[in-house]
PDB file of N, CA and C in Angstrom:
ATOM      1  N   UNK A   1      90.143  97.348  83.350  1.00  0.00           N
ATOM      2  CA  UNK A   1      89.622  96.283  84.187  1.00  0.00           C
ATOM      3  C   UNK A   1      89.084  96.900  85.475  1.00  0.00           C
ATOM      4  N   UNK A   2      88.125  96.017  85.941  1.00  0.00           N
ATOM      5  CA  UNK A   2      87.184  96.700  87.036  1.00  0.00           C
ATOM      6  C   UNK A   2      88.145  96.241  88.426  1.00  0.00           C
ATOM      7  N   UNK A   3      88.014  97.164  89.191  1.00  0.00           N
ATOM      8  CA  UNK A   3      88.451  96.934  90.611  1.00  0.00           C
ATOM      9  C   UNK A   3      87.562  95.773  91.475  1.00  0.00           C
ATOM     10  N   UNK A   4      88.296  95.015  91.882  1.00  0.00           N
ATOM     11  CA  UNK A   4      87.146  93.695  92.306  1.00  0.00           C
ATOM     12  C   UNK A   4      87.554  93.759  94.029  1.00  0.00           C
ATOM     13  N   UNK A   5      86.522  93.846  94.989  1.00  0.00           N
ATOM     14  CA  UNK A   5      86.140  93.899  95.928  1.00  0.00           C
ATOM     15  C   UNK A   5      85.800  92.549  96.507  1.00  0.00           C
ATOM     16  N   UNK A   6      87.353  92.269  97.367  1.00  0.00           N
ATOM     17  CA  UNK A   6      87.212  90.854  98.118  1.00  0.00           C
ATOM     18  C   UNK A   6      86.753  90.452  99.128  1.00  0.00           C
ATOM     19  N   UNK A   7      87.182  89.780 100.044  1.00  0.00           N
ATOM     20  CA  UNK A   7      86.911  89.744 101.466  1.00  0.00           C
ATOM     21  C   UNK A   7      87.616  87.878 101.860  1.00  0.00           C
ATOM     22  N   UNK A   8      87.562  87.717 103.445  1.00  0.00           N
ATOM     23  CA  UNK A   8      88.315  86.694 103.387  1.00  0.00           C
ATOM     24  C   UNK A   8      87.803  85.362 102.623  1.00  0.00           C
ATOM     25  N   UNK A   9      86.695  85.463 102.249  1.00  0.00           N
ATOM     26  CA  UNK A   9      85.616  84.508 101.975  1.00  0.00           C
ATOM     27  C   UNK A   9      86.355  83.383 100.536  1.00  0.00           C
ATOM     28  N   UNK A  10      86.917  84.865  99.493  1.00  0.00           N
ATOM     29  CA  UNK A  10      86.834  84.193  98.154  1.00  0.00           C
ATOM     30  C   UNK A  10      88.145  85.553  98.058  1.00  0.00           C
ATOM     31  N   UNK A  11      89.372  85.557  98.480  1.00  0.00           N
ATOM     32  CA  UNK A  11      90.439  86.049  98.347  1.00  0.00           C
ATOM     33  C   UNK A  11      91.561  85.400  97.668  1.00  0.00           C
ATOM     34  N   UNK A  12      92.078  84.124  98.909  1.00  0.00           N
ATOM     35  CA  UNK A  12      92.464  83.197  98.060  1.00  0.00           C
ATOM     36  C   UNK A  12      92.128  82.624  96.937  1.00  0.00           C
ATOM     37  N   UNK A  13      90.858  82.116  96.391  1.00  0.00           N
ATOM     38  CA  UNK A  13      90.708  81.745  95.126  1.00  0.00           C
ATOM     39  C   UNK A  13      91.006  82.745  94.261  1.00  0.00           C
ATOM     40  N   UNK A  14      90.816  84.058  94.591  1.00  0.00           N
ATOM     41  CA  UNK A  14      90.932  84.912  93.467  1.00  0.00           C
ATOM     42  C   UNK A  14      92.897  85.310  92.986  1.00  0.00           C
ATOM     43  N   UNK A  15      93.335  84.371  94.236  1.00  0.00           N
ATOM     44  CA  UNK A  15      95.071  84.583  93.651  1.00  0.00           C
ATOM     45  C   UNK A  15      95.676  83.741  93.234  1.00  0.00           C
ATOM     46  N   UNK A  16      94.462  82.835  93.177  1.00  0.00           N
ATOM     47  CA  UNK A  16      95.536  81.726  91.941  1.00  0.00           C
ATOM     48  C   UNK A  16      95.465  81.592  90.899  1.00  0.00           C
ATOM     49  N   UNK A  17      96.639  81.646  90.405  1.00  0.00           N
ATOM     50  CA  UNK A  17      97.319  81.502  89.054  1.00  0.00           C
ATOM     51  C   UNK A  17      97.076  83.191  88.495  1.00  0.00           C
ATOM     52  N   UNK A  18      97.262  83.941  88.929  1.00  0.00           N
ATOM     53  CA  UNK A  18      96.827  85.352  88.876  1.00  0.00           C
ATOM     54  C   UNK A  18      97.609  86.380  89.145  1.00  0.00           C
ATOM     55  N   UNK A  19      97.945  87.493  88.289  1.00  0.00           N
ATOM     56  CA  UNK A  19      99.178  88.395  88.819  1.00  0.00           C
ATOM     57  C   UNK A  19      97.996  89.614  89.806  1.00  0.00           C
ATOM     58  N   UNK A  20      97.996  89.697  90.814  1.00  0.00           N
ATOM     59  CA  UNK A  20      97.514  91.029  91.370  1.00  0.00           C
ATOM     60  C   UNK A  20      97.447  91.444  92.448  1.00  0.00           C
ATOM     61  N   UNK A  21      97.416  93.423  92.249  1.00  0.00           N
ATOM     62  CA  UNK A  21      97.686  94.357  93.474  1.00  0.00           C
ATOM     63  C   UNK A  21      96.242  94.274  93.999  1.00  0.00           C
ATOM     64  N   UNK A  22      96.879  94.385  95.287  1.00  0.00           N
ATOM     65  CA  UNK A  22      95.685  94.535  96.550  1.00  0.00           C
ATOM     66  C   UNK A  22      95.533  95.645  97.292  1.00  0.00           C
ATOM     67  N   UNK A  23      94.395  96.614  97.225  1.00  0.00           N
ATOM     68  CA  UNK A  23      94.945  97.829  98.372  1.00  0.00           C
ATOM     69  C   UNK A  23      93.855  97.845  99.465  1.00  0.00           C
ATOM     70  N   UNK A  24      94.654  97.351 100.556  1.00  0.00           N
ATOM     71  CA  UNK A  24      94.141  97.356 101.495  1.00  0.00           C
ATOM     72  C   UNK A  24      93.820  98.706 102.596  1.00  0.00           C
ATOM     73  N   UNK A  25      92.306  98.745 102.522  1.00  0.00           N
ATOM     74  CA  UNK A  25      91.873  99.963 102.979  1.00  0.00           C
ATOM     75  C   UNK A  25      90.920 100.221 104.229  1.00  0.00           C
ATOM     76  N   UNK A  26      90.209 101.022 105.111  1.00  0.00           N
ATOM     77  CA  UNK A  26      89.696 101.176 106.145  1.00  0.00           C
ATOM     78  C   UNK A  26      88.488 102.013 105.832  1.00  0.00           C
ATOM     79  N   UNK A  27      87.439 102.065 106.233  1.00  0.00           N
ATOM     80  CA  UNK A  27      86.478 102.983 106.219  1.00  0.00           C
ATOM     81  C   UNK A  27      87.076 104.071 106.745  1.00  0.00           C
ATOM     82  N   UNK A  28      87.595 104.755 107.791  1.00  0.00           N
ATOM     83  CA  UNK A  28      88.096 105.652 108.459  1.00  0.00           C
ATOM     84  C   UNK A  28      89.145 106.140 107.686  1.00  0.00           C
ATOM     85  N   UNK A  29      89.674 105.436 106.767  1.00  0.00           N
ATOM     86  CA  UNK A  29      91.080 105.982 106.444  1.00  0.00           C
ATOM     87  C   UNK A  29      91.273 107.018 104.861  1.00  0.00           C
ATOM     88  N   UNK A  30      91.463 108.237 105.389  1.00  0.00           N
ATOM     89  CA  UNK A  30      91.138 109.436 104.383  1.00  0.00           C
ATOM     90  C   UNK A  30      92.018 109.049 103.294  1.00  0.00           C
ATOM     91  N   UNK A  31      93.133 108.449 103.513  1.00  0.00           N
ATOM     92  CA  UNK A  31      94.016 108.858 102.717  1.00  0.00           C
ATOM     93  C   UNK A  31      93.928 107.282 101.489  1.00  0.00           C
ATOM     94  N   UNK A  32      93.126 106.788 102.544  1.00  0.00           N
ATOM     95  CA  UNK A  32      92.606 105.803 101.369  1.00  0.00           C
ATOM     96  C   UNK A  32      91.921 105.471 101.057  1.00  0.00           C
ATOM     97  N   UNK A  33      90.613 106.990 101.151  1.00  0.00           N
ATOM     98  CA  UNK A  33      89.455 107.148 100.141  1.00  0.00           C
ATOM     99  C   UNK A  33      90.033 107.628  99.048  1.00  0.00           C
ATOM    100  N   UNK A  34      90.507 108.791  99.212  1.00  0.00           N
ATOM    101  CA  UNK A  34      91.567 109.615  98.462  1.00  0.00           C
ATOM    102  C   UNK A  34      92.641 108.923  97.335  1.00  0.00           C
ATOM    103  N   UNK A  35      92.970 107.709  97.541  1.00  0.00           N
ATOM    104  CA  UNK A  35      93.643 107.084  96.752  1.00  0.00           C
ATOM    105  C   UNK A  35      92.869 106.387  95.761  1.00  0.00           C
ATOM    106  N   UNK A  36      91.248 106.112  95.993  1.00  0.00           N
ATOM    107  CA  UNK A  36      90.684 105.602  95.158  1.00  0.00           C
ATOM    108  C   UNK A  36      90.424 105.392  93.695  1.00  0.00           C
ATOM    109  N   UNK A  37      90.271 106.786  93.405  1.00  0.00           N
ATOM    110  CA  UNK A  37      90.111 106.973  92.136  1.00  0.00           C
ATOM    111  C   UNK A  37      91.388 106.894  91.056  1.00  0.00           C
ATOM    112  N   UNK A  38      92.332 106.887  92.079  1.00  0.00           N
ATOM    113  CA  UNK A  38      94.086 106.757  91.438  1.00  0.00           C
ATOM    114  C   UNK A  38      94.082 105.152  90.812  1.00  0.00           C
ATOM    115  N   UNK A  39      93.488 104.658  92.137  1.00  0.00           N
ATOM    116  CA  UNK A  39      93.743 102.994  91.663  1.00  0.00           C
ATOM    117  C   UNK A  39      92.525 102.290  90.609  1.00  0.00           C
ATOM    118  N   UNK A  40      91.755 102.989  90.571  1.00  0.00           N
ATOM    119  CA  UNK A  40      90.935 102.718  89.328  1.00  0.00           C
ATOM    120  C   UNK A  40      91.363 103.191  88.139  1.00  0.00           C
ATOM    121  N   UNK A  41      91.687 104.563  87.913  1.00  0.00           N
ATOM    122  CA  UNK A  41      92.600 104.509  86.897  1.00  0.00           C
ATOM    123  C   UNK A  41      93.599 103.976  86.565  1.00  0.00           C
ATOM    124  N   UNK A  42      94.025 102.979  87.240  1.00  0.00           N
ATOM    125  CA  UNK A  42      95.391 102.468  87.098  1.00  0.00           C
ATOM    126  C   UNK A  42      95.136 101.076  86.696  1.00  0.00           C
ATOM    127  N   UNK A  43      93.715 100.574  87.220  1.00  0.00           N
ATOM    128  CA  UNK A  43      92.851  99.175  86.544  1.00  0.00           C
ATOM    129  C   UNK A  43      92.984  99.341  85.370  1.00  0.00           C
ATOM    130  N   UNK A  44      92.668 101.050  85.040  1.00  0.00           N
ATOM    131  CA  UNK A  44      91.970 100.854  83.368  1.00  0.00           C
ATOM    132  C   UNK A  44      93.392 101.255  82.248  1.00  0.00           C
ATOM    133  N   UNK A  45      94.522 101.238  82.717  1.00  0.00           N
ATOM    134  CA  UNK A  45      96.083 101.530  82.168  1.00  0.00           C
ATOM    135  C   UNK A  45      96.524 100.589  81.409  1.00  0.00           C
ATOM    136  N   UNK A  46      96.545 100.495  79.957  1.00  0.00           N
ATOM    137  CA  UNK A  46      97.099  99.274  79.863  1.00  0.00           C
ATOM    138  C   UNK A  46      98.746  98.916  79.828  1.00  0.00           C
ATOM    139  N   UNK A  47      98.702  99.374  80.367  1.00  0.00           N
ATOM    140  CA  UNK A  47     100.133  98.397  80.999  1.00  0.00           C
ATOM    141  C   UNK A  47     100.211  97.465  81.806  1.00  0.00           C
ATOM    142  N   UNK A  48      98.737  97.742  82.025  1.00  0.00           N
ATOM    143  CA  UNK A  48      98.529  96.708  83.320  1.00  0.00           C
ATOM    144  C   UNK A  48      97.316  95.870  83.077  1.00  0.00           C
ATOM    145  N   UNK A  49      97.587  95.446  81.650  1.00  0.00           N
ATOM    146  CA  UNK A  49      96.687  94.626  81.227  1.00  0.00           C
ATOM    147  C   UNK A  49      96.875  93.199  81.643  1.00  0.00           C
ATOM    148  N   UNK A  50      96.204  92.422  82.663  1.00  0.00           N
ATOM    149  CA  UNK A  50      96.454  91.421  82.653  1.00  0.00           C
ATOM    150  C   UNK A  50      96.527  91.254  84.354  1.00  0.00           C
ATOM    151  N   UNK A  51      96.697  92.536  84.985  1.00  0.00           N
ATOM    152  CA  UNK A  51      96.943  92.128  86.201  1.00  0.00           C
ATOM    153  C   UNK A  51      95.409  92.676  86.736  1.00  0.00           C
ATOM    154  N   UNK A  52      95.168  92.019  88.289  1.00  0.00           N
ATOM    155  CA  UNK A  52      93.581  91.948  88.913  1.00  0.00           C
ATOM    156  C   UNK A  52      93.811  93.020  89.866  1.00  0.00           C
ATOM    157  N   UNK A  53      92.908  93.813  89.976  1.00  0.00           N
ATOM    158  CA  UNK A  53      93.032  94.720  90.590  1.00  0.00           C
ATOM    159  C   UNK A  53      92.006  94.749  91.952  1.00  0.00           C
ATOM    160  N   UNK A  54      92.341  94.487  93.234  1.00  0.00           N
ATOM    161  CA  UNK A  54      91.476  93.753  94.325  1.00  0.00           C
ATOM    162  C   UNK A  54      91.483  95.238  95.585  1.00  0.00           C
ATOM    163  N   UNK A  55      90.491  95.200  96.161  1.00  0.00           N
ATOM    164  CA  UNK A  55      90.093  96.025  97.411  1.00  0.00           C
ATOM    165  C   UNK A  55      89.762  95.394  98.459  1.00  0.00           C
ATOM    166  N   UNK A  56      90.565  95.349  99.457  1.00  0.00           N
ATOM    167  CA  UNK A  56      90.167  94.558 101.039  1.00  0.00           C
ATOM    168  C   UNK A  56      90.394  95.414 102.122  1.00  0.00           C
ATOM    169  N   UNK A  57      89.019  95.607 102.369  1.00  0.00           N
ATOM    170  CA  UNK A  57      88.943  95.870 103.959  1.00  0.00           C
ATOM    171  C   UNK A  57      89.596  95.514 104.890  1.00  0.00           C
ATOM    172  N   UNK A  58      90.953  96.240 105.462  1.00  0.00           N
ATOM    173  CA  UNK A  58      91.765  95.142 106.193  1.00  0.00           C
ATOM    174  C   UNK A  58      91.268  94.836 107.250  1.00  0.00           C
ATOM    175  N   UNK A  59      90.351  95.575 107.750  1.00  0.00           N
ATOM    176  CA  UNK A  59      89.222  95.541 109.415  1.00  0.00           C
ATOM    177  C   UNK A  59      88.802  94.337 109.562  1.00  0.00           C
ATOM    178  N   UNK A  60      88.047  94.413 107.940  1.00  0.00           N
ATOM    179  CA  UNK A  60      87.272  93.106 108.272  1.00  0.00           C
ATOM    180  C   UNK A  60      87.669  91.816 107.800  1.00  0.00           C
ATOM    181  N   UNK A  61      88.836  91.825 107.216  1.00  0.00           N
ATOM    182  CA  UNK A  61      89.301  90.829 106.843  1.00  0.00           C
ATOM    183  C   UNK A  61      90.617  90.365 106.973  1.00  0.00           C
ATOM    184  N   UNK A  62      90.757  89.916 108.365  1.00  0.00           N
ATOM    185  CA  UNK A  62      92.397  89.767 108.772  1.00  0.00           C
ATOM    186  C   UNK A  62      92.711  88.390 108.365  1.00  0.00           C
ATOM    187  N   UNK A  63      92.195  87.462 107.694  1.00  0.00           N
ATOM    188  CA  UNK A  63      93.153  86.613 107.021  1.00  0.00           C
ATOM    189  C   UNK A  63      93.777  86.883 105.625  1.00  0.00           C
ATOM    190  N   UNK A  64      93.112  87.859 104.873  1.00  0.00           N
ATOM    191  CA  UNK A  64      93.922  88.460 103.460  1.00  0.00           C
ATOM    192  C   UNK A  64      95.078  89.128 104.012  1.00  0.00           C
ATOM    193  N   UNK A  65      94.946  89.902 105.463  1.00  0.00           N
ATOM    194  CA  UNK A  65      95.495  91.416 106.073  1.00  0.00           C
ATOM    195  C   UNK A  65      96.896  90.399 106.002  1.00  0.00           C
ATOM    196  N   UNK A  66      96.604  89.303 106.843  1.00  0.00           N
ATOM    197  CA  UNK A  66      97.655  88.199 107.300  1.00  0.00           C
ATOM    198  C   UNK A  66      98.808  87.764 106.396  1.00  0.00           C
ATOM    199  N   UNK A  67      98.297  87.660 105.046  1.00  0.00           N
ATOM    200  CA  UNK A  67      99.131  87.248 103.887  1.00  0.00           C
ATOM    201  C   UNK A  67     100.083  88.214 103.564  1.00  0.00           C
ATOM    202  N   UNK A  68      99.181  89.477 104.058  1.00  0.00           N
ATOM    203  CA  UNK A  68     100.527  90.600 103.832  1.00  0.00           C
ATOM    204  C   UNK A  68     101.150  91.086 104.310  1.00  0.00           C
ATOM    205  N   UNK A  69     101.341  90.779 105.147  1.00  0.00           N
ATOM    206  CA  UNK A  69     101.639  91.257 106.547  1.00  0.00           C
ATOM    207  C   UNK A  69     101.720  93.437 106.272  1.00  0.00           C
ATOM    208  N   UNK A  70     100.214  93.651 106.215  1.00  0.00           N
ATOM    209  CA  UNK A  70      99.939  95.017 106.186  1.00  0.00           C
ATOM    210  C   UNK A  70      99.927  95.205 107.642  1.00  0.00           C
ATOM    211  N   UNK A  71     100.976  96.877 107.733  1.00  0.00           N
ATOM    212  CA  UNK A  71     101.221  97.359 108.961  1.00  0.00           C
ATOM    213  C   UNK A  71     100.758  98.833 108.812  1.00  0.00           C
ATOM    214  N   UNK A  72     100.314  99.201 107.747  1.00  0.00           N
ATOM    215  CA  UNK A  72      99.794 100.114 108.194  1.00  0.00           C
ATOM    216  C   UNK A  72      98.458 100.851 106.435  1.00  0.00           C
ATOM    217  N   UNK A  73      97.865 101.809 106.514  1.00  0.00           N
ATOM    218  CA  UNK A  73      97.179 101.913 105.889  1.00  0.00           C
ATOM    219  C   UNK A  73      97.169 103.539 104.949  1.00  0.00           C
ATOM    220  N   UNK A  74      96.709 103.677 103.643  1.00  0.00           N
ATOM    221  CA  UNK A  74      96.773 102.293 102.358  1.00  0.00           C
ATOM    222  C   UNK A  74      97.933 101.457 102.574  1.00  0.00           C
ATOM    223  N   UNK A  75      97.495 100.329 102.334  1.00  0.00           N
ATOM    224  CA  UNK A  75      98.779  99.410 101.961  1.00  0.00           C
ATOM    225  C   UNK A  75      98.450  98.663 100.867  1.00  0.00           C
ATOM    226  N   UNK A  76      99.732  98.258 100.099  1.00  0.00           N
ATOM    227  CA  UNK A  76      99.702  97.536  98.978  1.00  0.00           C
ATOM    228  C   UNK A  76     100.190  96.261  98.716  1.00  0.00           C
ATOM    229  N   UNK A  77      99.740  95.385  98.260  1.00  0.00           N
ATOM    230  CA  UNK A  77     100.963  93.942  98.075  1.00  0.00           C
ATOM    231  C   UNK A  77     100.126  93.436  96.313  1.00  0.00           C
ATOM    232  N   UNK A  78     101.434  93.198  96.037  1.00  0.00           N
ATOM    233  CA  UNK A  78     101.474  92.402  95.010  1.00  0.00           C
ATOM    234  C   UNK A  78     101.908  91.257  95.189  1.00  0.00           C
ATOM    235  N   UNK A  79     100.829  89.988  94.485  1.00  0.00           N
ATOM    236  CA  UNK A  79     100.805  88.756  94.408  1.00  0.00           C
ATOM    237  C   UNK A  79     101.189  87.930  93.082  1.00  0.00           C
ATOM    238  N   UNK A  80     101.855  87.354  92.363  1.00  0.00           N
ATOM    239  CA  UNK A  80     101.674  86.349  91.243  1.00  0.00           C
ATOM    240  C   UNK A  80     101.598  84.937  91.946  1.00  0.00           C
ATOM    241  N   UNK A  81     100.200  84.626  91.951  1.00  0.00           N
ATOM    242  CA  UNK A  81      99.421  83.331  92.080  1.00  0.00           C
ATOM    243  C   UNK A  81      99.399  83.743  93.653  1.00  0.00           C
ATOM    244  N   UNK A  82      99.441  82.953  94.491  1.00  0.00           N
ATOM    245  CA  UNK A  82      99.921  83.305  95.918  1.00  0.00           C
ATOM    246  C   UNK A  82     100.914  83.653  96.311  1.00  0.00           C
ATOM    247  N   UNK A  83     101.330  83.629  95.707  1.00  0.00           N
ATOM    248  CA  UNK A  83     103.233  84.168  96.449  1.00  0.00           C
ATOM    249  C   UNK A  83     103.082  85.682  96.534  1.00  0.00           C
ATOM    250  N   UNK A  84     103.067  86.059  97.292  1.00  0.00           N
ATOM    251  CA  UNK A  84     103.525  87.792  97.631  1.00  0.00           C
ATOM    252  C   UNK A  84     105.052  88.358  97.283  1.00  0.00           C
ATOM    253  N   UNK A  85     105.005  89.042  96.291  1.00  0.00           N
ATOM    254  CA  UNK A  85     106.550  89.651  95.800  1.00  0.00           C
ATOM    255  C   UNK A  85     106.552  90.908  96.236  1.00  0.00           C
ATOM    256  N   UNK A  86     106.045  91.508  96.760  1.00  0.00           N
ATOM    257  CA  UNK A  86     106.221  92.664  97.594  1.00  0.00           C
ATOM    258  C   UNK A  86     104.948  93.675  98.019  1.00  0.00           C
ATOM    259  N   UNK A  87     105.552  94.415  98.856  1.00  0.00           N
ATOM    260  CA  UNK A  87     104.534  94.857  99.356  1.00  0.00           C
ATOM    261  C   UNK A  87     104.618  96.363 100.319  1.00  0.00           C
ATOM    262  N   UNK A  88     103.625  97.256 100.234  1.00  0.00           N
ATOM    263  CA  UNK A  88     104.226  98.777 101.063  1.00  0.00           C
ATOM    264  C   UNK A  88     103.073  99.817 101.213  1.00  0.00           C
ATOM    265  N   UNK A  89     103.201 100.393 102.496  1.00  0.00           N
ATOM    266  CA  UNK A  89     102.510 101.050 102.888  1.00  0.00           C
ATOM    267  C   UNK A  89     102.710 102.626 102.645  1.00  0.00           C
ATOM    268  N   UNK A  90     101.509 103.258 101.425  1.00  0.00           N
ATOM    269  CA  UNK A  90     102.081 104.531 100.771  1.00  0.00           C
ATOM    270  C   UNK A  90     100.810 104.985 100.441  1.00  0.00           C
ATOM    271  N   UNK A  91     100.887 106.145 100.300  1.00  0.00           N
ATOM    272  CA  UNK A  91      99.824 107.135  99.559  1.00  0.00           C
ATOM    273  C   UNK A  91     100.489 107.182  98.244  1.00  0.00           C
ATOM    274  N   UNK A  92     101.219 107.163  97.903  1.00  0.00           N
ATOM    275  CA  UNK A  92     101.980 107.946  96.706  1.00  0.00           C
ATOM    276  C   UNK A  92     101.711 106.812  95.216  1.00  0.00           C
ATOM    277  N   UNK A  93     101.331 107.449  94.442  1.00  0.00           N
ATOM    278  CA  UNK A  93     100.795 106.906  92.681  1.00  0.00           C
ATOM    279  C   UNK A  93     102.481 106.146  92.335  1.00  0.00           C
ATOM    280  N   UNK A  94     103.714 107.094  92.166  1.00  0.00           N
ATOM    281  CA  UNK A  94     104.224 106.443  91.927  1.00  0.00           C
ATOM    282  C   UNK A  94     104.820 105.171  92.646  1.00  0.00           C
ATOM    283  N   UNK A  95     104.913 105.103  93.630  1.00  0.00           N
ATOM    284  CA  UNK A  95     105.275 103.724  94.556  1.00  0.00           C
ATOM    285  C   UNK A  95     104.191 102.554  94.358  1.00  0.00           C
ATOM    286  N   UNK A  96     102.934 102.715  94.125  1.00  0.00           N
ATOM    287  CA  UNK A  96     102.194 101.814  93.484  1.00  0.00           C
ATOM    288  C   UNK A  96     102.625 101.462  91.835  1.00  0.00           C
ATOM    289  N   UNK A  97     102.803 102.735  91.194  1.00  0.00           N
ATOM    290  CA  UNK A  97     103.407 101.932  89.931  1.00  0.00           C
ATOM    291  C   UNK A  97     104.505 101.024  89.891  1.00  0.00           C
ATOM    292  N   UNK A  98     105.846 101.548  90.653  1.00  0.00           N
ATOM    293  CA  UNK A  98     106.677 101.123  91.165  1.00  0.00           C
ATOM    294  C   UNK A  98     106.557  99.546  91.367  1.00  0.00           C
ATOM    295  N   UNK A  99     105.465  99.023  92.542  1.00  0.00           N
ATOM    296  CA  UNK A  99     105.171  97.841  92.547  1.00  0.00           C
ATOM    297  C   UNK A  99     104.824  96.827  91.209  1.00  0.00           C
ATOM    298  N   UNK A 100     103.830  97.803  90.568  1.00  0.00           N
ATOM    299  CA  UNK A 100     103.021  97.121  89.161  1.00  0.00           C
ATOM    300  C   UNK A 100     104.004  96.467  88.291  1.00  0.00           C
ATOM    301  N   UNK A 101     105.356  97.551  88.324  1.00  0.00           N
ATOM    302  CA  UNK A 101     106.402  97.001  87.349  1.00  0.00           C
ATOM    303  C   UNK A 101     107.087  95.685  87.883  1.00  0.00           C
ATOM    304  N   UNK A 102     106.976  95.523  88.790  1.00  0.00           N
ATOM    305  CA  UNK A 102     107.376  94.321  89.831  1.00  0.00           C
ATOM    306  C   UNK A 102     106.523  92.932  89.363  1.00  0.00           C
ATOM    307  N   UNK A 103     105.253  93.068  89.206  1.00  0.00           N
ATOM    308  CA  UNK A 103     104.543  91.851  88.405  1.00  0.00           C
ATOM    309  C   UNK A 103     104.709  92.099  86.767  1.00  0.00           C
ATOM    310  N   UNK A 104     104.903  92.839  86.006  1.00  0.00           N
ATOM    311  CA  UNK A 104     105.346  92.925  84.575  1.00  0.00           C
ATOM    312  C   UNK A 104     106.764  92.497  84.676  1.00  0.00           C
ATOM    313  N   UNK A 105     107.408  91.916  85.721  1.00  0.00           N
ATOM    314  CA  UNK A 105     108.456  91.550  85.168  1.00  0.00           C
ATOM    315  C   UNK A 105     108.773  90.270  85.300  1.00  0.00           C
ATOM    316  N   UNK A 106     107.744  90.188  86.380  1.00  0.00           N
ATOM    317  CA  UNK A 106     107.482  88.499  86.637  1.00  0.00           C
ATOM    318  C   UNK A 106     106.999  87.469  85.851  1.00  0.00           C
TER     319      UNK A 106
END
């Protein structure tokens, strides 16, 4: 599944009724250019078939930023529908999987 690129516009609609990770990222922020290509491979995993895989600018979009209460950058939150079940600020592949298993169990 393709990585889908939000913004505050059409964020919310895209979390309802919907299991999915969000990684919230910065133009400036190396470590989460660098994480990019991790989280696209991780779209295309099927284990994680079923969940939406979203990219938000947290700069420019502080009412998604808001829902998650992201404190710092990459950050991650996982959503089923709107509800936020967790959420963390990491570079690291496995702590994002970590999360993923968190909506497969939901």
């Amino acid at each position: 599944m393709a990585v889908k690129v939000l913004d505050d516009s059409n964020f919310k609609e895209a979390l309802v009724e919907n299991k999915t990770i969000v990684k919230y990222f910065a133009g400036w922020c190396g470590n989460c250019r660098l994480f990019t290509p991790k989280f696209k491979r991780l779209s295309e995993d099927e284990r994680f078939t079923g969940i939406n895989f979203v990219d938000v600018d947290a700069e420019k979009n502080p009412e998604a930023r808001k829902l998650a209460n992201v404190t710092n950058l990459p950050f991650f939150a996982v959503f089923d529908g709107d509800k936020l079940i967790d959420a963390k600020a990491t570079s690291k592949e496995d702590a994002v999987v970590e999360l993923l298993g968190k909506l497969n169990n939901n």
